[in-house]
PDB file of N, CA and C in Angstrom:
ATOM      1  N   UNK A   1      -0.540 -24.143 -28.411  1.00  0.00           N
ATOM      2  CA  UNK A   1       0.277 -23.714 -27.305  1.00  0.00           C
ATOM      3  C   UNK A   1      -0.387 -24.156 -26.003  1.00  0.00           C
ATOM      4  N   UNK A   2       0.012 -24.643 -25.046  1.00  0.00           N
ATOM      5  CA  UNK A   2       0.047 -24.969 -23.922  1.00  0.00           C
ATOM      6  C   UNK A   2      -0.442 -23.987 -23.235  1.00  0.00           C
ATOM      7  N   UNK A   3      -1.802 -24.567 -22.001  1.00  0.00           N
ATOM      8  CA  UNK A   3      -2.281 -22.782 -21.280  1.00  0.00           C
ATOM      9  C   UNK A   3      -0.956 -22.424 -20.278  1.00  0.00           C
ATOM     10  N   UNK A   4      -0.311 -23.002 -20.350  1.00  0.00           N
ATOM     11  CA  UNK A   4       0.823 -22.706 -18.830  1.00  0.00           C
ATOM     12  C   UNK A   4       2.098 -21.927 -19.830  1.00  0.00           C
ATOM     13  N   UNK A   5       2.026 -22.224 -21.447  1.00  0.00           N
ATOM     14  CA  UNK A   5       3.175 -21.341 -21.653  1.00  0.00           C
ATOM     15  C   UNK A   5       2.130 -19.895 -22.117  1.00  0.00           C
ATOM     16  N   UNK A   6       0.889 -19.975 -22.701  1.00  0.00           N
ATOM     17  CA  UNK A   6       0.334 -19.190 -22.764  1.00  0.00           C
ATOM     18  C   UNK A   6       0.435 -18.157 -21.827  1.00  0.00           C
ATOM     19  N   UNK A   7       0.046 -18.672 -20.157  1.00  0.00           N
ATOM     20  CA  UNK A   7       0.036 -17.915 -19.469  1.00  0.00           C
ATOM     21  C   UNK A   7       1.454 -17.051 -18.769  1.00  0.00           C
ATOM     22  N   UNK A   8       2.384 -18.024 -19.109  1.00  0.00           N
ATOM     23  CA  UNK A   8       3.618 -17.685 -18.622  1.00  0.00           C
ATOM     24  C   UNK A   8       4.315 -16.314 -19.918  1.00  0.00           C
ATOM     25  N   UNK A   9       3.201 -16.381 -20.771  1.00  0.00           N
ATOM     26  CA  UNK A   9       3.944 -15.608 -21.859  1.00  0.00           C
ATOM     27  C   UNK A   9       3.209 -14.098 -21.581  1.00  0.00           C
ATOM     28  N   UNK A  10       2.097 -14.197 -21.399  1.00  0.00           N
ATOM     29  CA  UNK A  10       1.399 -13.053 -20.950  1.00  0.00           C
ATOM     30  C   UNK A  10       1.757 -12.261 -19.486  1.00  0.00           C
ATOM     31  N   UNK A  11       2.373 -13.104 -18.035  1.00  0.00           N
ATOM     32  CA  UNK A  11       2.957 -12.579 -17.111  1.00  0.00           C
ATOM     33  C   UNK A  11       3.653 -12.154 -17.659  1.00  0.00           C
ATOM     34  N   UNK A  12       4.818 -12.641 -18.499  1.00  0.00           N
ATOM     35  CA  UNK A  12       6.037 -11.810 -18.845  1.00  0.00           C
ATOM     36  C   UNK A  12       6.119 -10.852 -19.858  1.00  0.00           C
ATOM     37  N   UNK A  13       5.075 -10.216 -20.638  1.00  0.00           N
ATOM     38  CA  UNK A  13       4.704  -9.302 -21.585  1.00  0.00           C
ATOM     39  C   UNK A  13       4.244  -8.161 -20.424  1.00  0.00           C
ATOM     40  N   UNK A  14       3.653  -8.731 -19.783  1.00  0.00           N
ATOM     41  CA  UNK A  14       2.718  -7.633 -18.795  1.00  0.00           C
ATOM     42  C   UNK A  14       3.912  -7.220 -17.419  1.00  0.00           C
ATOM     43  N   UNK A  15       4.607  -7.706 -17.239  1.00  0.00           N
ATOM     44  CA  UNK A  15       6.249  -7.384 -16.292  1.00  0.00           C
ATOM     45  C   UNK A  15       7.006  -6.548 -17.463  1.00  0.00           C
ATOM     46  N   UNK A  16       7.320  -6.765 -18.358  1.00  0.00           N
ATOM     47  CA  UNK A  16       8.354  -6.455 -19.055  1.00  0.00           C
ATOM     48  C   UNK A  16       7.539  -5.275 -19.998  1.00  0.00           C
ATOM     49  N   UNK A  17       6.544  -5.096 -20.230  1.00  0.00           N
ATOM     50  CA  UNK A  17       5.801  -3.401 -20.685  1.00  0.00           C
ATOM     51  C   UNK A  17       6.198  -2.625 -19.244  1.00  0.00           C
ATOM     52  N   UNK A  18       5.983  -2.847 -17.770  1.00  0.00           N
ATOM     53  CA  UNK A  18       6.273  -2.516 -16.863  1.00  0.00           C
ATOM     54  C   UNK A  18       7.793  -1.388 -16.858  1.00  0.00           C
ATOM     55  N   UNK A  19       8.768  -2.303 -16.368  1.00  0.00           N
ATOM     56  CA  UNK A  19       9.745  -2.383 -16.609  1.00  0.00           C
ATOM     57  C   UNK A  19      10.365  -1.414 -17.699  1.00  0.00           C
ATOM     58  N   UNK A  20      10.044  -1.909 -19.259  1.00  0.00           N
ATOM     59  CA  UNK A  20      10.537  -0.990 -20.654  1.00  0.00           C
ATOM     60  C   UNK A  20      10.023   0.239 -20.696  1.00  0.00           C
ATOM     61  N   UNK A  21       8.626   0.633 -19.783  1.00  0.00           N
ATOM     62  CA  UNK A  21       8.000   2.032 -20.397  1.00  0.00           C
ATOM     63  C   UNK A  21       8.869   2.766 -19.069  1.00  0.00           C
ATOM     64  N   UNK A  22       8.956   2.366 -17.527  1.00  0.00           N
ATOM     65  CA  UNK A  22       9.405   3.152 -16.518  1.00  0.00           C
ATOM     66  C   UNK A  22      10.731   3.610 -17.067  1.00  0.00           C
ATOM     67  N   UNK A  23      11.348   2.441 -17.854  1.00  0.00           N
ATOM     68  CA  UNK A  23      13.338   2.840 -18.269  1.00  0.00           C
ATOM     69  C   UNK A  23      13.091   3.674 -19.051  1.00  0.00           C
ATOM     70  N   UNK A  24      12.379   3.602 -20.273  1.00  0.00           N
ATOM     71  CA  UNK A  24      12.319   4.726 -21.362  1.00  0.00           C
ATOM     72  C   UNK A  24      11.809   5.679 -20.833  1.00  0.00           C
ATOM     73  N   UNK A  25      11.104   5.781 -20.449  1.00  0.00           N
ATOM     74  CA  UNK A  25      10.245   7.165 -19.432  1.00  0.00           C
ATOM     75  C   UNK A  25      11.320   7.926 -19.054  1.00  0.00           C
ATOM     76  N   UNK A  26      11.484   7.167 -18.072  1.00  0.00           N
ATOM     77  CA  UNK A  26      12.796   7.809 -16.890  1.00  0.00           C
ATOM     78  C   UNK A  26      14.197   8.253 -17.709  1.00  0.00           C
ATOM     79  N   UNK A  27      14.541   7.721 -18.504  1.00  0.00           N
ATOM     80  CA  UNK A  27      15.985   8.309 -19.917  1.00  0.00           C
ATOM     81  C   UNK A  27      15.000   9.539 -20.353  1.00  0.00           C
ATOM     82  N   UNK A  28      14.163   9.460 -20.740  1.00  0.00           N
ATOM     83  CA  UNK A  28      13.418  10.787 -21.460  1.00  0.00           C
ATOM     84  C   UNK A  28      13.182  11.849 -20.750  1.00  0.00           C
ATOM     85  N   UNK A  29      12.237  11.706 -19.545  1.00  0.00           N
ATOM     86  CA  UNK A  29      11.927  12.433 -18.623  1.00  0.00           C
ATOM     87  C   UNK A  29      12.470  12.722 -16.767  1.00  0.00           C
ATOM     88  N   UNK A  30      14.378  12.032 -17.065  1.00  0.00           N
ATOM     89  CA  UNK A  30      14.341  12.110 -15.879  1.00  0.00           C
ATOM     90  C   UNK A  30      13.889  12.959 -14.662  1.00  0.00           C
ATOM     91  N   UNK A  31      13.505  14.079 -14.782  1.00  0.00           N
ATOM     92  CA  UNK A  31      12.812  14.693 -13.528  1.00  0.00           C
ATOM     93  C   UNK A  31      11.691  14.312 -12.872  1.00  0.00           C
ATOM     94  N   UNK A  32      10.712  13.519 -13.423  1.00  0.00           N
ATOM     95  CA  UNK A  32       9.465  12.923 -13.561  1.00  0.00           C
ATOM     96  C   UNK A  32       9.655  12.099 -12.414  1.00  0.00           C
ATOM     97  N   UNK A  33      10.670  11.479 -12.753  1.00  0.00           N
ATOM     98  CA  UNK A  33      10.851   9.947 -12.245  1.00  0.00           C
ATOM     99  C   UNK A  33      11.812   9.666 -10.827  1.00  0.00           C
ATOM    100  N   UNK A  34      13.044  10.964 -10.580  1.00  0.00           N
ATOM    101  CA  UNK A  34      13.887  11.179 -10.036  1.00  0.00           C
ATOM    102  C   UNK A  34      13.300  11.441  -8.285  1.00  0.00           C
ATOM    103  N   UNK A  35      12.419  11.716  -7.820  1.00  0.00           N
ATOM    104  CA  UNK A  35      11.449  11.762  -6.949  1.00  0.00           C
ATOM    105  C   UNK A  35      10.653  10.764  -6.597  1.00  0.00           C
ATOM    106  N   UNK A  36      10.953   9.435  -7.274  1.00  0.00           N
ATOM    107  CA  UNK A  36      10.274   8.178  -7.009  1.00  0.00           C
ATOM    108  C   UNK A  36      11.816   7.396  -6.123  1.00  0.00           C
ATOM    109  N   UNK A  37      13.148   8.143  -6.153  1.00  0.00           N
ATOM    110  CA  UNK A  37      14.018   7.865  -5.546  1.00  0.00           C
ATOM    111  C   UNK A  37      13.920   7.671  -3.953  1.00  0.00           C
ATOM    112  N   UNK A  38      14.702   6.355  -3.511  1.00  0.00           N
ATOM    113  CA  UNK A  38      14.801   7.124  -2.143  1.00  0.00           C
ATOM    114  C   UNK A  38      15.603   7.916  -1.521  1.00  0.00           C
ATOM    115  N   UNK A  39      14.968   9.129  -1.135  1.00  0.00           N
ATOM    116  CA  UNK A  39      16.082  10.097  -0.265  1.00  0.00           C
ATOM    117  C   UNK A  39      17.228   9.071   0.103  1.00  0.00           C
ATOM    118  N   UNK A  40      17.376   8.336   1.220  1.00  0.00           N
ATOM    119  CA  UNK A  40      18.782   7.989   1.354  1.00  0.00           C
ATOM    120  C   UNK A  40      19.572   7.378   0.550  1.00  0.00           C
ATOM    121  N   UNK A  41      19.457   6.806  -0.957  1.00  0.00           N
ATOM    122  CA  UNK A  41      20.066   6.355  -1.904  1.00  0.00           C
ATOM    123  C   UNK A  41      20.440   7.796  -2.289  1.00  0.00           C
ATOM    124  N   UNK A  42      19.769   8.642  -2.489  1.00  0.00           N
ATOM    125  CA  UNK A  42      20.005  10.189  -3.161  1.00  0.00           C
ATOM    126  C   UNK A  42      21.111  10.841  -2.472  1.00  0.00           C
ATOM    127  N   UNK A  43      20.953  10.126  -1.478  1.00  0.00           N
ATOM    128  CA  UNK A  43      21.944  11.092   0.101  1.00  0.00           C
ATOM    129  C   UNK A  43      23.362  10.324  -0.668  1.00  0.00           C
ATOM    130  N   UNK A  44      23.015   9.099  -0.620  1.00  0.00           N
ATOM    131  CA  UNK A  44      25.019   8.500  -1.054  1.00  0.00           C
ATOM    132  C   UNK A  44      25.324   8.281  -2.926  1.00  0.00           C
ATOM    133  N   UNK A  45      24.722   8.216  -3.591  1.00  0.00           N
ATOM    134  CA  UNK A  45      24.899   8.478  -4.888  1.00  0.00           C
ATOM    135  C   UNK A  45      23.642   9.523  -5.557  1.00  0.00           C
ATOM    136  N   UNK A  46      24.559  10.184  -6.626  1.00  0.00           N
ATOM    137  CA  UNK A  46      23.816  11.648  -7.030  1.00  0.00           C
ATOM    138  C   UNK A  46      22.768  10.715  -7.647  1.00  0.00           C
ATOM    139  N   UNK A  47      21.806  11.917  -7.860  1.00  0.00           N
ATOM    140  CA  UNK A  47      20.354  11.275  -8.346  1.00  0.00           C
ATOM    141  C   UNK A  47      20.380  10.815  -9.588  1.00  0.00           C
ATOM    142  N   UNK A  48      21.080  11.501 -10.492  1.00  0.00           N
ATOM    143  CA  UNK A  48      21.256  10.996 -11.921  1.00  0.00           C
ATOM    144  C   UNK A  48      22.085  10.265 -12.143  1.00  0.00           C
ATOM    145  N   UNK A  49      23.212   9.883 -11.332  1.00  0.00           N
ATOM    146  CA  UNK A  49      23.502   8.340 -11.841  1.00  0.00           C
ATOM    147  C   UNK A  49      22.738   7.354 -10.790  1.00  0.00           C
ATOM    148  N   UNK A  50      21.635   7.267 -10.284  1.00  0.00           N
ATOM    149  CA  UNK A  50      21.139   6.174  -9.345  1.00  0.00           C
ATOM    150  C   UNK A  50      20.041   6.033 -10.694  1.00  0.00           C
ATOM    151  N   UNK A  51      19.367   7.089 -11.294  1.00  0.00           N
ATOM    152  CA  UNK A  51      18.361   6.698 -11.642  1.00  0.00           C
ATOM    153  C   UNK A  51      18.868   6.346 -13.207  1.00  0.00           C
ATOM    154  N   UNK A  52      19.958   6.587 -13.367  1.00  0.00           N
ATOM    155  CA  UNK A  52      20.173   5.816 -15.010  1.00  0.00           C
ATOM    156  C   UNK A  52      21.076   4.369 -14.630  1.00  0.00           C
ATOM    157  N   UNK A  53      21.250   4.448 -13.646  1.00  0.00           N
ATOM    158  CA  UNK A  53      21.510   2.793 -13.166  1.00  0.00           C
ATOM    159  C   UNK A  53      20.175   1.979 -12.730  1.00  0.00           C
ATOM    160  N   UNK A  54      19.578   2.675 -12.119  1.00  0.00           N
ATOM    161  CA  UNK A  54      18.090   1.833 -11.909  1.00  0.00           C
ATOM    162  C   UNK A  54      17.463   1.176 -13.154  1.00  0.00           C
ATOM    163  N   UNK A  55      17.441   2.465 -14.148  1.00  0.00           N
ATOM    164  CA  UNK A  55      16.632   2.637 -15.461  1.00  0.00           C
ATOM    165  C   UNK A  55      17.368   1.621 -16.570  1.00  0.00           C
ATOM    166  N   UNK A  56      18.856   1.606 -16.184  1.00  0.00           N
ATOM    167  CA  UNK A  56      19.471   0.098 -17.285  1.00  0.00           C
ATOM    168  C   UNK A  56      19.319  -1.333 -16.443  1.00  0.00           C
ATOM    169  N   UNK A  57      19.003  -1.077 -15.149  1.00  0.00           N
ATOM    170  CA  UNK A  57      18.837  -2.184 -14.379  1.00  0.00           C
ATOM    171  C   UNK A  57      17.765  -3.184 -15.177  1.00  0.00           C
ATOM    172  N   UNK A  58      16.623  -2.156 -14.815  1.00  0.00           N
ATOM    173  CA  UNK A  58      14.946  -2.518 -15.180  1.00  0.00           C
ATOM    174  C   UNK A  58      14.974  -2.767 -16.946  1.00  0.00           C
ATOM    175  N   UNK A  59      16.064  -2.025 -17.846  1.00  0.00           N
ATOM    176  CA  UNK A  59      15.797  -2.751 -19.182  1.00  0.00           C
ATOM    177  C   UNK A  59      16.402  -4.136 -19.121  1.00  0.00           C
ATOM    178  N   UNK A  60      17.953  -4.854 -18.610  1.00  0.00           N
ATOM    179  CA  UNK A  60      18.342  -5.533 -18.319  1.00  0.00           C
ATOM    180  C   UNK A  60      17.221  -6.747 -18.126  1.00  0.00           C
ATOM    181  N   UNK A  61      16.529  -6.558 -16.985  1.00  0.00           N
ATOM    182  CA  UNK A  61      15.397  -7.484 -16.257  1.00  0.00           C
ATOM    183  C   UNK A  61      13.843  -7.438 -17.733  1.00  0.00           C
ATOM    184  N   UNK A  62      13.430  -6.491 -18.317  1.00  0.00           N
ATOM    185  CA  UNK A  62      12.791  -6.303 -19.131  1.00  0.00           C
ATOM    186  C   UNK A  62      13.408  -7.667 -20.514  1.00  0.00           C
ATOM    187  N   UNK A  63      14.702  -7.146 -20.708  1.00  0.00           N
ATOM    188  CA  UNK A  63      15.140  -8.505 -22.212  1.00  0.00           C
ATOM    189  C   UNK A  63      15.366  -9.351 -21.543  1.00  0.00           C
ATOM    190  N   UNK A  64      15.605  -9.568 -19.950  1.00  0.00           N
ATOM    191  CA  UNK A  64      16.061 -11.137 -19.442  1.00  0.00           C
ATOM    192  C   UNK A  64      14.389 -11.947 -19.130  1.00  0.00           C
ATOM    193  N   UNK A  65      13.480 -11.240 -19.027  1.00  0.00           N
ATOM    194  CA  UNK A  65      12.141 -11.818 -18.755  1.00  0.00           C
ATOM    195  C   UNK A  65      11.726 -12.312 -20.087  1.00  0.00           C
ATOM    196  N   UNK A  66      11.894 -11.480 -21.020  1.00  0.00           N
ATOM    197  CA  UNK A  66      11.601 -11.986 -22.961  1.00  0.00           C
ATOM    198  C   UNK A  66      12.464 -13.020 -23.000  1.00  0.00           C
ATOM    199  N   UNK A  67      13.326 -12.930 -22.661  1.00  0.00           N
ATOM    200  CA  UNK A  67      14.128 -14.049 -22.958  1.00  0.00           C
ATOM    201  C   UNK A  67      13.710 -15.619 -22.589  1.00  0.00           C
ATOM    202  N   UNK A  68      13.209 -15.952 -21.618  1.00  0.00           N
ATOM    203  CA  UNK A  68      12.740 -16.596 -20.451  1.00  0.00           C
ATOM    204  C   UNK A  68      13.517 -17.151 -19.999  1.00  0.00           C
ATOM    205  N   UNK A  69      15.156 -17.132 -20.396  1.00  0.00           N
ATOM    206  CA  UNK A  69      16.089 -17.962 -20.279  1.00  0.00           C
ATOM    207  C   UNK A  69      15.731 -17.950 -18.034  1.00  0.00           C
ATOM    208  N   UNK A  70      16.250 -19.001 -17.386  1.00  0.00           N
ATOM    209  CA  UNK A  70      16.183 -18.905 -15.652  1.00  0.00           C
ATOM    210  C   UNK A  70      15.295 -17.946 -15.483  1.00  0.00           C
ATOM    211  N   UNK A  71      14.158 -18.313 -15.961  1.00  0.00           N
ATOM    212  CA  UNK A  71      12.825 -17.468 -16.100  1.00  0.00           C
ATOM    213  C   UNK A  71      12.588 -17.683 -14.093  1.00  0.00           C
ATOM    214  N   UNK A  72      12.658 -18.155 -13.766  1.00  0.00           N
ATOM    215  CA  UNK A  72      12.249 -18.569 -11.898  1.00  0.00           C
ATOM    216  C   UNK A  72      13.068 -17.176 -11.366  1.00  0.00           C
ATOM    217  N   UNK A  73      14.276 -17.123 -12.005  1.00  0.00           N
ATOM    218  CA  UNK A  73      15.568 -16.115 -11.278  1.00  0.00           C
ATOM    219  C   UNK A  73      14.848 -14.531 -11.615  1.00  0.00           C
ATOM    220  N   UNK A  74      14.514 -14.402 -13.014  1.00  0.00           N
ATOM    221  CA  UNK A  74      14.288 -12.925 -13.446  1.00  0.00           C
ATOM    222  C   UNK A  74      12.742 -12.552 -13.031  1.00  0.00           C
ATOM    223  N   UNK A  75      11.816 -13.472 -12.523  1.00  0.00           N
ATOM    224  CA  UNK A  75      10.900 -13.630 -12.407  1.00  0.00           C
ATOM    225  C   UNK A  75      11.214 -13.140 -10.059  1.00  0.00           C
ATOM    226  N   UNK A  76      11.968 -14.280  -9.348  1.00  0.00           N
ATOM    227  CA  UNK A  76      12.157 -13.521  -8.557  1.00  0.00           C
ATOM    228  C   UNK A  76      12.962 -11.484  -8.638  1.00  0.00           C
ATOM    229  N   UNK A  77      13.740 -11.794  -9.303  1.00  0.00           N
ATOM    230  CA  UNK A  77      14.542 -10.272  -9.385  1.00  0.00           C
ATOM    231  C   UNK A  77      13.260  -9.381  -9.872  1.00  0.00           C
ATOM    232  N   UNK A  78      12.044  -9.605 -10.663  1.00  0.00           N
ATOM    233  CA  UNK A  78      11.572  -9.045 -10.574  1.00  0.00           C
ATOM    234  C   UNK A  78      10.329  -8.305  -9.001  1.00  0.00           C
ATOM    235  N   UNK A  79       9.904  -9.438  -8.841  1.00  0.00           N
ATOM    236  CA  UNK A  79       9.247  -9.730  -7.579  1.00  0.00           C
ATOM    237  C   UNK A  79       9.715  -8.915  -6.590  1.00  0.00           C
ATOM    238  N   UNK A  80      11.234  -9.110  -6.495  1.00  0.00           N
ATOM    239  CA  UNK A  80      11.625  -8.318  -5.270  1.00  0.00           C
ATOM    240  C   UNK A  80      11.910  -6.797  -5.778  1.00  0.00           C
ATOM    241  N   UNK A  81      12.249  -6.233  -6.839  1.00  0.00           N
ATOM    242  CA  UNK A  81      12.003  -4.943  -7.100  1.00  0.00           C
ATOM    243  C   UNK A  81      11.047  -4.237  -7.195  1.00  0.00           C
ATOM    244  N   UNK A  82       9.960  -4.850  -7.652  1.00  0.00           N
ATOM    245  CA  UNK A  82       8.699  -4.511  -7.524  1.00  0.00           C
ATOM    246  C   UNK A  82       8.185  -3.884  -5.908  1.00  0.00           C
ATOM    247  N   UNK A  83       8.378  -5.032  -5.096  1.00  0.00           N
ATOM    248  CA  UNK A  83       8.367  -5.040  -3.342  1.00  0.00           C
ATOM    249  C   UNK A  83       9.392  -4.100  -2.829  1.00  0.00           C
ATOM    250  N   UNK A  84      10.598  -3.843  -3.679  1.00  0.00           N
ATOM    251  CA  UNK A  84      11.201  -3.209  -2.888  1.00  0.00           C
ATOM    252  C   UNK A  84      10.673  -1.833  -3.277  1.00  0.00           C
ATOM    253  N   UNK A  85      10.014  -1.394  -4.638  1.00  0.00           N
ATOM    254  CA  UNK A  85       9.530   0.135  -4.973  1.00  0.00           C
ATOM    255  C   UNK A  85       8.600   0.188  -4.446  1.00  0.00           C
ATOM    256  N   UNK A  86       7.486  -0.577  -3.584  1.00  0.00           N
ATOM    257  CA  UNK A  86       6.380  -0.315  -2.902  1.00  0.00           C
ATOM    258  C   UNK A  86       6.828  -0.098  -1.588  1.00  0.00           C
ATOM    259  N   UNK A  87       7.821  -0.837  -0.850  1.00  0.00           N
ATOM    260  CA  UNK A  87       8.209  -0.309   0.525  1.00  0.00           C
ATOM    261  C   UNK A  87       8.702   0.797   0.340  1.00  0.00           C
ATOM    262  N   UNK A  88       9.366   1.479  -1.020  1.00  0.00           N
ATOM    263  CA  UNK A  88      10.510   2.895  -0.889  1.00  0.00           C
ATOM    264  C   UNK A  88       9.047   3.930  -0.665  1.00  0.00           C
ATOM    265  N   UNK A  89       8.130   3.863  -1.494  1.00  0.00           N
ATOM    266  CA  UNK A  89       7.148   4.484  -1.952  1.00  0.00           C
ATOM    267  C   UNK A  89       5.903   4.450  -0.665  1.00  0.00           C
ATOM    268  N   UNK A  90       5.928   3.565  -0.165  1.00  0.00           N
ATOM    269  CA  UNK A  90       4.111   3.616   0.938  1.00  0.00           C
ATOM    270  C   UNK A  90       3.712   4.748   0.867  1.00  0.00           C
ATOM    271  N   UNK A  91       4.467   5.631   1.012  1.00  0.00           N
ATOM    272  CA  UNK A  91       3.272   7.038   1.010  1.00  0.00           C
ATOM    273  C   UNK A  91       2.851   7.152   0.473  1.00  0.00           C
ATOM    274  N   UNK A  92       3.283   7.215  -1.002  1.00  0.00           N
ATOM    275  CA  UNK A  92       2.921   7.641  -1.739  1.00  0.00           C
ATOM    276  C   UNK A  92       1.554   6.051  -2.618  1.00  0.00           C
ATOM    277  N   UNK A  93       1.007   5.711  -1.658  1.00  0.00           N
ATOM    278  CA  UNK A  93       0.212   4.421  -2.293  1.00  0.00           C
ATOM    279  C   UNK A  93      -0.222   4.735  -3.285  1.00  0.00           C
ATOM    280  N   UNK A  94      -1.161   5.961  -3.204  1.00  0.00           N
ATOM    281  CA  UNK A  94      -2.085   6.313  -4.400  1.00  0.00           C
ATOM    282  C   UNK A  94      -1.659   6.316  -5.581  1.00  0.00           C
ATOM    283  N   UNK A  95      -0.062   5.688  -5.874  1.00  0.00           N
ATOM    284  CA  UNK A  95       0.598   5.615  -7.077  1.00  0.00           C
ATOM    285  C   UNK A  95       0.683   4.777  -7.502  1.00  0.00           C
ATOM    286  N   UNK A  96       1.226   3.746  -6.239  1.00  0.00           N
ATOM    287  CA  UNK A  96       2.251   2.603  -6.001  1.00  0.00           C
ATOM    288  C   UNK A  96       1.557   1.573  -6.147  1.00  0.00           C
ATOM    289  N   UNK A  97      -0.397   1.512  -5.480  1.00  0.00           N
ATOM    290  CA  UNK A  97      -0.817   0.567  -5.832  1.00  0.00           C
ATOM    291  C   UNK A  97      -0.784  -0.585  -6.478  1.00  0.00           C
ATOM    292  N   UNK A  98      -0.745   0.562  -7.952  1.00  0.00           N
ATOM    293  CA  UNK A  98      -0.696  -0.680  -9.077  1.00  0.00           C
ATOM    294  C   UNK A  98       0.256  -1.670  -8.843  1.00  0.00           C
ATOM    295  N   UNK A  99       1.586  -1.336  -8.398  1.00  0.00           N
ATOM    296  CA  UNK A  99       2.944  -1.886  -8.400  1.00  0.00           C
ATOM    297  C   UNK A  99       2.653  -3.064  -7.204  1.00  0.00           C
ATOM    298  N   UNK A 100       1.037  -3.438  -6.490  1.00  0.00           N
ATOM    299  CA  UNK A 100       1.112  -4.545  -5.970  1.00  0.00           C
ATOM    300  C   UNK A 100       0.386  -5.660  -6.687  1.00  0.00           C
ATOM    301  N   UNK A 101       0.020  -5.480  -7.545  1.00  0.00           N
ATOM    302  CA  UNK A 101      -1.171  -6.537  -8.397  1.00  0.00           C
ATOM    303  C   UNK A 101       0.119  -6.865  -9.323  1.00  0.00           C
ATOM    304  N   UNK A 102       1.171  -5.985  -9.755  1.00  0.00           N
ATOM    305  CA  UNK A 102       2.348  -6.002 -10.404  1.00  0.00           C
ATOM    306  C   UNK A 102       3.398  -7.344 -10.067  1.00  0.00           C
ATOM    307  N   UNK A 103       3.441  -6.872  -8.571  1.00  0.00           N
ATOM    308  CA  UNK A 103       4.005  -7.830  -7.811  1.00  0.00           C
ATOM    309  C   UNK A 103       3.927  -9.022  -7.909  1.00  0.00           C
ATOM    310  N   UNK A 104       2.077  -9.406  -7.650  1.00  0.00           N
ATOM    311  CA  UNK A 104       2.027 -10.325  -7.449  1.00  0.00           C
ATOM    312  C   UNK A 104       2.009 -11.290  -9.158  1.00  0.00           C
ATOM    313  N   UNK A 105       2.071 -10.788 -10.136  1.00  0.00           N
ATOM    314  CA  UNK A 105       2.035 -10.925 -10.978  1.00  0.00           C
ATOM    315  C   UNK A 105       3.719 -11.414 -11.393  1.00  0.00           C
ATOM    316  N   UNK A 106       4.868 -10.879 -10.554  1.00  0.00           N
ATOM    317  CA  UNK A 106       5.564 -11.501 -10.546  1.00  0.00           C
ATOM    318  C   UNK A 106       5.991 -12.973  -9.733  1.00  0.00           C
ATOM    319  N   UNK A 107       5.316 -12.690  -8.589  1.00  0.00           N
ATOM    320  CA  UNK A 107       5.208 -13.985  -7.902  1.00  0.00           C
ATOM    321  C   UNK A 107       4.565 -15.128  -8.497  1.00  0.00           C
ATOM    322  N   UNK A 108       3.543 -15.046  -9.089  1.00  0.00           N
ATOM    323  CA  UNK A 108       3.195 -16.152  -9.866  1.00  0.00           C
ATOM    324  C   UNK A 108       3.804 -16.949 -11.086  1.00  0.00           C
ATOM    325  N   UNK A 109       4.794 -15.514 -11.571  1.00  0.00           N
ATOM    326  CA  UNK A 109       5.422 -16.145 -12.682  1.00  0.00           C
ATOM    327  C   UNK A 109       6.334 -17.280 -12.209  1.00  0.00           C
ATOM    328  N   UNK A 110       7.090 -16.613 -11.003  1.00  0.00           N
ATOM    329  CA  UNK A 110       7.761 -17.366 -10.691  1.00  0.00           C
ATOM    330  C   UNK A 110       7.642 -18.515  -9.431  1.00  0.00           C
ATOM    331  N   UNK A 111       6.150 -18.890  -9.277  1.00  0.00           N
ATOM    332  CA  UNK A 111       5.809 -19.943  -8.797  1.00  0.00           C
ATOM    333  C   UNK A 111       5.515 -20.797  -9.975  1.00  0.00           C
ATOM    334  N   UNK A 112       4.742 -20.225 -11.145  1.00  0.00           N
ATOM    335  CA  UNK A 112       4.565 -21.169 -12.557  1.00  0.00           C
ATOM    336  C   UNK A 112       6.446 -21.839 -13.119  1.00  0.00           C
ATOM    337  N   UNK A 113       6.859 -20.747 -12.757  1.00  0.00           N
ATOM    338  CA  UNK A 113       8.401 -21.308 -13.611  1.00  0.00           C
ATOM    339  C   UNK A 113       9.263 -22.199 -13.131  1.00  0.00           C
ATOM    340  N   UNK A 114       8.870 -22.482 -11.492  1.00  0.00           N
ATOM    341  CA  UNK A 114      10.155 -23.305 -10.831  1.00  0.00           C
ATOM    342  C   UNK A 114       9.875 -24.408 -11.015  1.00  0.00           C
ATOM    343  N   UNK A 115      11.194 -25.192 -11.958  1.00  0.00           N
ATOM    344  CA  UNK A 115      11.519 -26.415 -11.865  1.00  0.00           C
ATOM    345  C   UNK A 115      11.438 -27.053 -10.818  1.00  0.00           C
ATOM    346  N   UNK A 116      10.536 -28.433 -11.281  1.00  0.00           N
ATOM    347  CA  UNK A 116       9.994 -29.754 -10.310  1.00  0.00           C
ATOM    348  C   UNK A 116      11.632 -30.365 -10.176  1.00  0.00           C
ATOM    349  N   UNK A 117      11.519 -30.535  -8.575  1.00  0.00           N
ATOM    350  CA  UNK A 117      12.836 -30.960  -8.420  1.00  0.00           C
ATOM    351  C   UNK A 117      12.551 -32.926  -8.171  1.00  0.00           C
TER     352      UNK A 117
END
């Protein structure tokens, strides 16, 4: 195997454990998780359907990253969800941290994945 699919296989194992444990988590334990919401999403749709739409979002992005099918596309969609749960979250860093090494872990995938034009 090739170190570039090697490595491209391990970003996307390590995004997509991400991703599969927060959705299953969050279906199991929604209260846990329902507080990682942002108040003003909470303000215009109820909390339990934002967070079981979030939570099929993130499995969605979880089998489209296994997949690798427009691996550049699921690789950004990841990137920017990632960025967007660290801006909802700043306060709360002491959580969120991780979710920037996460990040960037998506950014690379999808600097490794984009087709040479």
């Amino acid at each position: 195997m090739k170190p570039e699919r090697l490595v491209s296989f391990l970003l996307r194992i390590g995004l997509v454990s991400v991703f599969l444990y927060a959705a299953v988590a969050s279906f199991l334990n929604p209260n846990a998780w329902v507080g990682f919401l942002p108040l003003w999403a909470r303000a215009i749709i109820p909390a339990n359907v934002l967070l079981f739409t979030f939570s099929t979002y993130e499995l969605v992005l979880a089998f489209w990253l296994m997949s690798a099918k427009k691996l550049y596309y699921a690789a950004l969609f990841s990137g920017a969800t990632l960025l967007a749960i660290i801006i909802q979250n700043i306060g709360a860093l002491d959580l969120v941290f991780r979710d920037v090494a996460i990040f960037f872990s998506a950014v690379a995938l999808a600097v490794m994945s984009r087709e040479k034009k």
